[in-house]
N, C-alpha and C. Protein backbone atom coordinates (compact mmCIF):
# COMPACT_ATOMS: atom_id res chain seq x y z
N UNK A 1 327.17 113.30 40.61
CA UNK A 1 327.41 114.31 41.59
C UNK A 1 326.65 115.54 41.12
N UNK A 2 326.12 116.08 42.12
CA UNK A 2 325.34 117.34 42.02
C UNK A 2 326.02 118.63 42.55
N UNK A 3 326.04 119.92 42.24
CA UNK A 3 326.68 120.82 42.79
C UNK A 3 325.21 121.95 42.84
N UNK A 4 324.93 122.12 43.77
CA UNK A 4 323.66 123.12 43.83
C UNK A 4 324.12 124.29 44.08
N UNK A 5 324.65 125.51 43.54
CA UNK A 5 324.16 127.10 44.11
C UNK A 5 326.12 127.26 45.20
N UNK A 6 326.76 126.21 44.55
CA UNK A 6 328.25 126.62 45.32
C UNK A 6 328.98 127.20 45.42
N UNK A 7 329.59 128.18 46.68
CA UNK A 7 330.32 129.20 46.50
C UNK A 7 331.97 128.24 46.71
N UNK A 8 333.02 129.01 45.73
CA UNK A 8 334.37 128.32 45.95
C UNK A 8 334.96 129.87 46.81
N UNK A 9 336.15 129.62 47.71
CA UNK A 9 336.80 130.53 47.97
C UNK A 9 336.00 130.86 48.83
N UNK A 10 335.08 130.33 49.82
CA UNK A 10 333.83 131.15 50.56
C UNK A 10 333.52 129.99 51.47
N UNK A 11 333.22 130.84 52.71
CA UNK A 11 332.80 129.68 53.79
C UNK A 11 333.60 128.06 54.32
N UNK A 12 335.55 128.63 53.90
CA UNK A 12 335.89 127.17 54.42
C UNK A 12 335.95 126.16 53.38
N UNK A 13 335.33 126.97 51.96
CA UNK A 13 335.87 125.83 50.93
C UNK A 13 336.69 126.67 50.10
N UNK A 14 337.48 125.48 49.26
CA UNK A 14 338.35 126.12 48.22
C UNK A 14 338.40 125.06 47.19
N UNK A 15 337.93 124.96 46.26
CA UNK A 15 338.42 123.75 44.97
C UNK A 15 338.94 124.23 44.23
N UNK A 16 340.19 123.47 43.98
CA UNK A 16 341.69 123.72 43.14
C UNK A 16 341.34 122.43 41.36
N UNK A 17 341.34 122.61 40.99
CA UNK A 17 341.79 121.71 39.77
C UNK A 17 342.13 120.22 40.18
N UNK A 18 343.20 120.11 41.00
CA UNK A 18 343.58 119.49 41.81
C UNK A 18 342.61 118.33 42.10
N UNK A 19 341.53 118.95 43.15
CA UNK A 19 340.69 118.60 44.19
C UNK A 19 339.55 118.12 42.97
N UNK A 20 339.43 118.46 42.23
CA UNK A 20 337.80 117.70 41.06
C UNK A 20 338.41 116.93 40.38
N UNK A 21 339.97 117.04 39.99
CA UNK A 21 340.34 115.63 39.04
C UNK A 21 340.57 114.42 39.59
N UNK A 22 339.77 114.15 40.53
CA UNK A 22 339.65 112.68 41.41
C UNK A 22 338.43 112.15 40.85
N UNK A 23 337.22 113.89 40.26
CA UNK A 23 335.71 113.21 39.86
C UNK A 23 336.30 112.49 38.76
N UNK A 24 335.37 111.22 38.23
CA UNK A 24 335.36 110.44 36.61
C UNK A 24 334.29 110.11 36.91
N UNK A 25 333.02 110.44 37.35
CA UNK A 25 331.56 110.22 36.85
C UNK A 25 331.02 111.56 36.37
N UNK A 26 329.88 111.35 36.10
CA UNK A 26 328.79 112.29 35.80
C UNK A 26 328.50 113.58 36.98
N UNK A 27 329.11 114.42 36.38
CA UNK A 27 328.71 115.83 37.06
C UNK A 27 327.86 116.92 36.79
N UNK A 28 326.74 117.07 37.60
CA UNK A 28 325.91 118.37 36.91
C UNK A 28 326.34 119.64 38.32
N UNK A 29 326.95 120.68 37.01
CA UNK A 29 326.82 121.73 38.22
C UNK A 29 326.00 122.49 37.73
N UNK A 30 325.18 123.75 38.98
CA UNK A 30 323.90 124.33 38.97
C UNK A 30 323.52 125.10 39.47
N UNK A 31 323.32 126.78 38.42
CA UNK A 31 322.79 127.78 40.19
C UNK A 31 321.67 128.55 39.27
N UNK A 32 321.39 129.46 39.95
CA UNK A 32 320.35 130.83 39.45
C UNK A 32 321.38 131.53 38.85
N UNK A 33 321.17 131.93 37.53
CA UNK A 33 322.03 132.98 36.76
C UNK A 33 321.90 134.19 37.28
N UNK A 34 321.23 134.85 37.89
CA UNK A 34 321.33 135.77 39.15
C UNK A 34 321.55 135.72 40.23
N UNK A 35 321.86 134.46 40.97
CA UNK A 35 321.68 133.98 41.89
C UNK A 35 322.28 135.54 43.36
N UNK A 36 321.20 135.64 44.15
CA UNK A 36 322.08 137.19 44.64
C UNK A 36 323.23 136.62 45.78
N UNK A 37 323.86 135.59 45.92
CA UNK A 37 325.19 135.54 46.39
C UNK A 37 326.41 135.42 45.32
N UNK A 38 325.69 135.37 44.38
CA UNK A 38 327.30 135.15 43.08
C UNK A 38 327.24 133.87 42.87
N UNK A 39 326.17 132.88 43.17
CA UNK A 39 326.44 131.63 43.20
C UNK A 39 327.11 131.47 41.82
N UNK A 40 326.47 131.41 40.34
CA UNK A 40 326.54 131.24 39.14
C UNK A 40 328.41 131.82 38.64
N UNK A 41 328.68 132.67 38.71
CA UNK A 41 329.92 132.42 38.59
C UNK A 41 330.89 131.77 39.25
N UNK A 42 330.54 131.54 40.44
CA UNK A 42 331.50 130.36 41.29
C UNK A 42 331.55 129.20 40.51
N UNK A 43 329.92 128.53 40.49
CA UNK A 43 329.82 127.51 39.75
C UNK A 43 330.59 126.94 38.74
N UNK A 44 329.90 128.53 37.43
CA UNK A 44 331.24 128.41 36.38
C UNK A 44 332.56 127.96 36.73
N UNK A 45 333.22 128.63 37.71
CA UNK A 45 334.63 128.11 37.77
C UNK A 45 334.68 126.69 37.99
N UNK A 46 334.09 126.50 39.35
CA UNK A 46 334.93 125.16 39.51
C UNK A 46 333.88 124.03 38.10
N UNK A 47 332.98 123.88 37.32
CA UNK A 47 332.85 123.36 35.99
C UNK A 47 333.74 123.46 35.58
N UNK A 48 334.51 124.71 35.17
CA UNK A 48 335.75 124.72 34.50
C UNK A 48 336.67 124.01 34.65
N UNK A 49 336.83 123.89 36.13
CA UNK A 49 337.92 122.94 36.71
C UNK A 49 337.95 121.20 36.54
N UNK A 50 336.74 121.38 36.70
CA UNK A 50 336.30 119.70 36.67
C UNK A 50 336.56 118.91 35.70
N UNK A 51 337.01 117.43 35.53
CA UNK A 51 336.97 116.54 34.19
C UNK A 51 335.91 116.33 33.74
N UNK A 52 335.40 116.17 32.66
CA UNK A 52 334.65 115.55 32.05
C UNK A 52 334.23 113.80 32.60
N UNK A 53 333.06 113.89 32.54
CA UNK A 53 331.35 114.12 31.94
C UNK A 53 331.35 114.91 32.86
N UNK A 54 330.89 116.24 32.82
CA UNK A 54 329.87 117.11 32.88
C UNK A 54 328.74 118.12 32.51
N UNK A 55 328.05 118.99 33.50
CA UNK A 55 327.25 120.06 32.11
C UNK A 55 327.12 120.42 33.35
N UNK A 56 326.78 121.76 32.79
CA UNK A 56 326.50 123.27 33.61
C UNK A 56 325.25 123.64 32.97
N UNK A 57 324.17 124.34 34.34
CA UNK A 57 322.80 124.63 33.84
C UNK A 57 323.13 125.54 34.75
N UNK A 58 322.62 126.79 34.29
CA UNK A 58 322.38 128.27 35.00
C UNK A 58 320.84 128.69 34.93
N UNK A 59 320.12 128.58 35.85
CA UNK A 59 318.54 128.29 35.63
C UNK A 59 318.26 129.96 35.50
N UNK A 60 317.16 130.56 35.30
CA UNK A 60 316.63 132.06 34.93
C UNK A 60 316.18 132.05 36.36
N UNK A 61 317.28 132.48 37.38
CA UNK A 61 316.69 132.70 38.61
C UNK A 61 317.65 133.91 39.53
N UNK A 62 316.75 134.39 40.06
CA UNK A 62 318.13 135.28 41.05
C UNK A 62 317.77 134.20 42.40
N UNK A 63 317.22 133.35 42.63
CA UNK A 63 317.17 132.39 44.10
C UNK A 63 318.39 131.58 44.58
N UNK A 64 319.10 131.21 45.68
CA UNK A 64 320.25 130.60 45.65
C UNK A 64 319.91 129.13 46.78
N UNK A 65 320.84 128.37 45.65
CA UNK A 65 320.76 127.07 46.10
C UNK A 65 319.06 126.19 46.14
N UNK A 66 318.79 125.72 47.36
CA UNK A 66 317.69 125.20 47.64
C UNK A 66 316.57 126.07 47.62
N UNK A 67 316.91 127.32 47.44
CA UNK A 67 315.86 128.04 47.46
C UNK A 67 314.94 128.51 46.34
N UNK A 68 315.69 127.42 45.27
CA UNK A 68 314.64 127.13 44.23
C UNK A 68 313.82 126.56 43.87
N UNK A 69 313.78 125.67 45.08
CA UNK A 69 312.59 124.22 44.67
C UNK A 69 312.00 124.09 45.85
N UNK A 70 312.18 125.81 46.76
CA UNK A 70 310.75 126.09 47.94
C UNK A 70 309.53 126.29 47.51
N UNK A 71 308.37 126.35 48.46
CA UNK A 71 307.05 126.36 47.93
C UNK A 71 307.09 127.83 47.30
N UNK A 72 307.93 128.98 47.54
CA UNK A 72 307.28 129.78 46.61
C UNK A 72 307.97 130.34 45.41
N UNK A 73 309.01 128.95 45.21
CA UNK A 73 309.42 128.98 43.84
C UNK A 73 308.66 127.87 42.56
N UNK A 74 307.58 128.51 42.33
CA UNK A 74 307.16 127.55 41.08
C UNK A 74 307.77 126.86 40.07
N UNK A 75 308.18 128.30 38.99
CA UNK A 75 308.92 127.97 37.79
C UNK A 75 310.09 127.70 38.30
N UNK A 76 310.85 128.23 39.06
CA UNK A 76 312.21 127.89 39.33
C UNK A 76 312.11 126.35 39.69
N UNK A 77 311.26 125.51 40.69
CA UNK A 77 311.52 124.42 41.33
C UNK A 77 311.30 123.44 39.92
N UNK A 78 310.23 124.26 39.12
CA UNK A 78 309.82 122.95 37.88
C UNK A 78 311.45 123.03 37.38
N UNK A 79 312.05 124.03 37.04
CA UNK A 79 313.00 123.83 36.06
C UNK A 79 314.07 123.41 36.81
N UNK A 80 314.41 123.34 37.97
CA UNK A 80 315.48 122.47 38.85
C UNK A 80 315.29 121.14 38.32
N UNK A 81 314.03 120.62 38.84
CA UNK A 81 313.39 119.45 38.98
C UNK A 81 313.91 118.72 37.26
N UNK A 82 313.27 119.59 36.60
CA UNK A 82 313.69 119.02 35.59
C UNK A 82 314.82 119.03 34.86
N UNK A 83 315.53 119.79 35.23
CA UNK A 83 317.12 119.59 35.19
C UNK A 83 317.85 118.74 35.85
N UNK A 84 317.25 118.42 37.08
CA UNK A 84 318.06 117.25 37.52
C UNK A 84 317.70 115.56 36.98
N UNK A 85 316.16 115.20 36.52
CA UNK A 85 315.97 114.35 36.41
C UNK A 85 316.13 114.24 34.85
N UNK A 86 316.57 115.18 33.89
CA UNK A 86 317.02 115.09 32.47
C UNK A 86 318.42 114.16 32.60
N UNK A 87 319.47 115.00 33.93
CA UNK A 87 320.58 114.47 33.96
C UNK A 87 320.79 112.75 34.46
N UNK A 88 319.89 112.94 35.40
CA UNK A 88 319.85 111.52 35.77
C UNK A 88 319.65 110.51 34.91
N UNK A 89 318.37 111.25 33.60
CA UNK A 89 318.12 109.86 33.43
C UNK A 89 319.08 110.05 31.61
N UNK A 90 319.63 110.74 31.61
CA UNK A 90 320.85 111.25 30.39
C UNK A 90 321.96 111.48 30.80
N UNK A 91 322.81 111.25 31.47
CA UNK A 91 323.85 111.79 32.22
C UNK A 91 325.27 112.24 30.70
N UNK A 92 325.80 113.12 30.96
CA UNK A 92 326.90 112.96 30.31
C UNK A 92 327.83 112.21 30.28
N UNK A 93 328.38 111.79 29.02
CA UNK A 93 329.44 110.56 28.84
C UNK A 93 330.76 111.14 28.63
């Protein structure tokens, strides 16, 4: 499971503790450590919330969500890119 750039408490969602201890696979959650909606501390939380296997990557970006791996995100899209396919092909246990 992937979590890209997610706001909790925002837009109609809410994840409780509750609601992620159903995950038992491999979870990567993921935003711009600037991200300018707050993505990155949302994120943090619900990681927090979640069971294990997971990992949290906060990329060097203020871009949110998909809008890191648009054409006029270079470095940002390389380092998505390669954050996601590290996890894929390493996933946490």
């Amino acid at each position: 499971m992937i979590w890209v750039a997610g706001l909790n408490n925002a837009n109609g969602y809410s994840f409780a503790r509750a609601d992620l201890n159903v995950l038992h696979i491999p979870q990567l959650y993921m935003a711009g450590a600037d991200d300018v909606y707050d993505a990155a501390p949302n994120t943090r939380q619900v990681y927090d919330l979640a069971n294990q296997p997971k990992k949290l990557i906060l990329l060097p970006s203020s871009l949110h969500g998909t809008d890191m791996i648009s054409a006029r995100a270079d470095v940002e899209r390389a380092q998505f890119i390669d954050a996601v396919l590290s996890f894929v092909r390493n996933p946490p246990k």
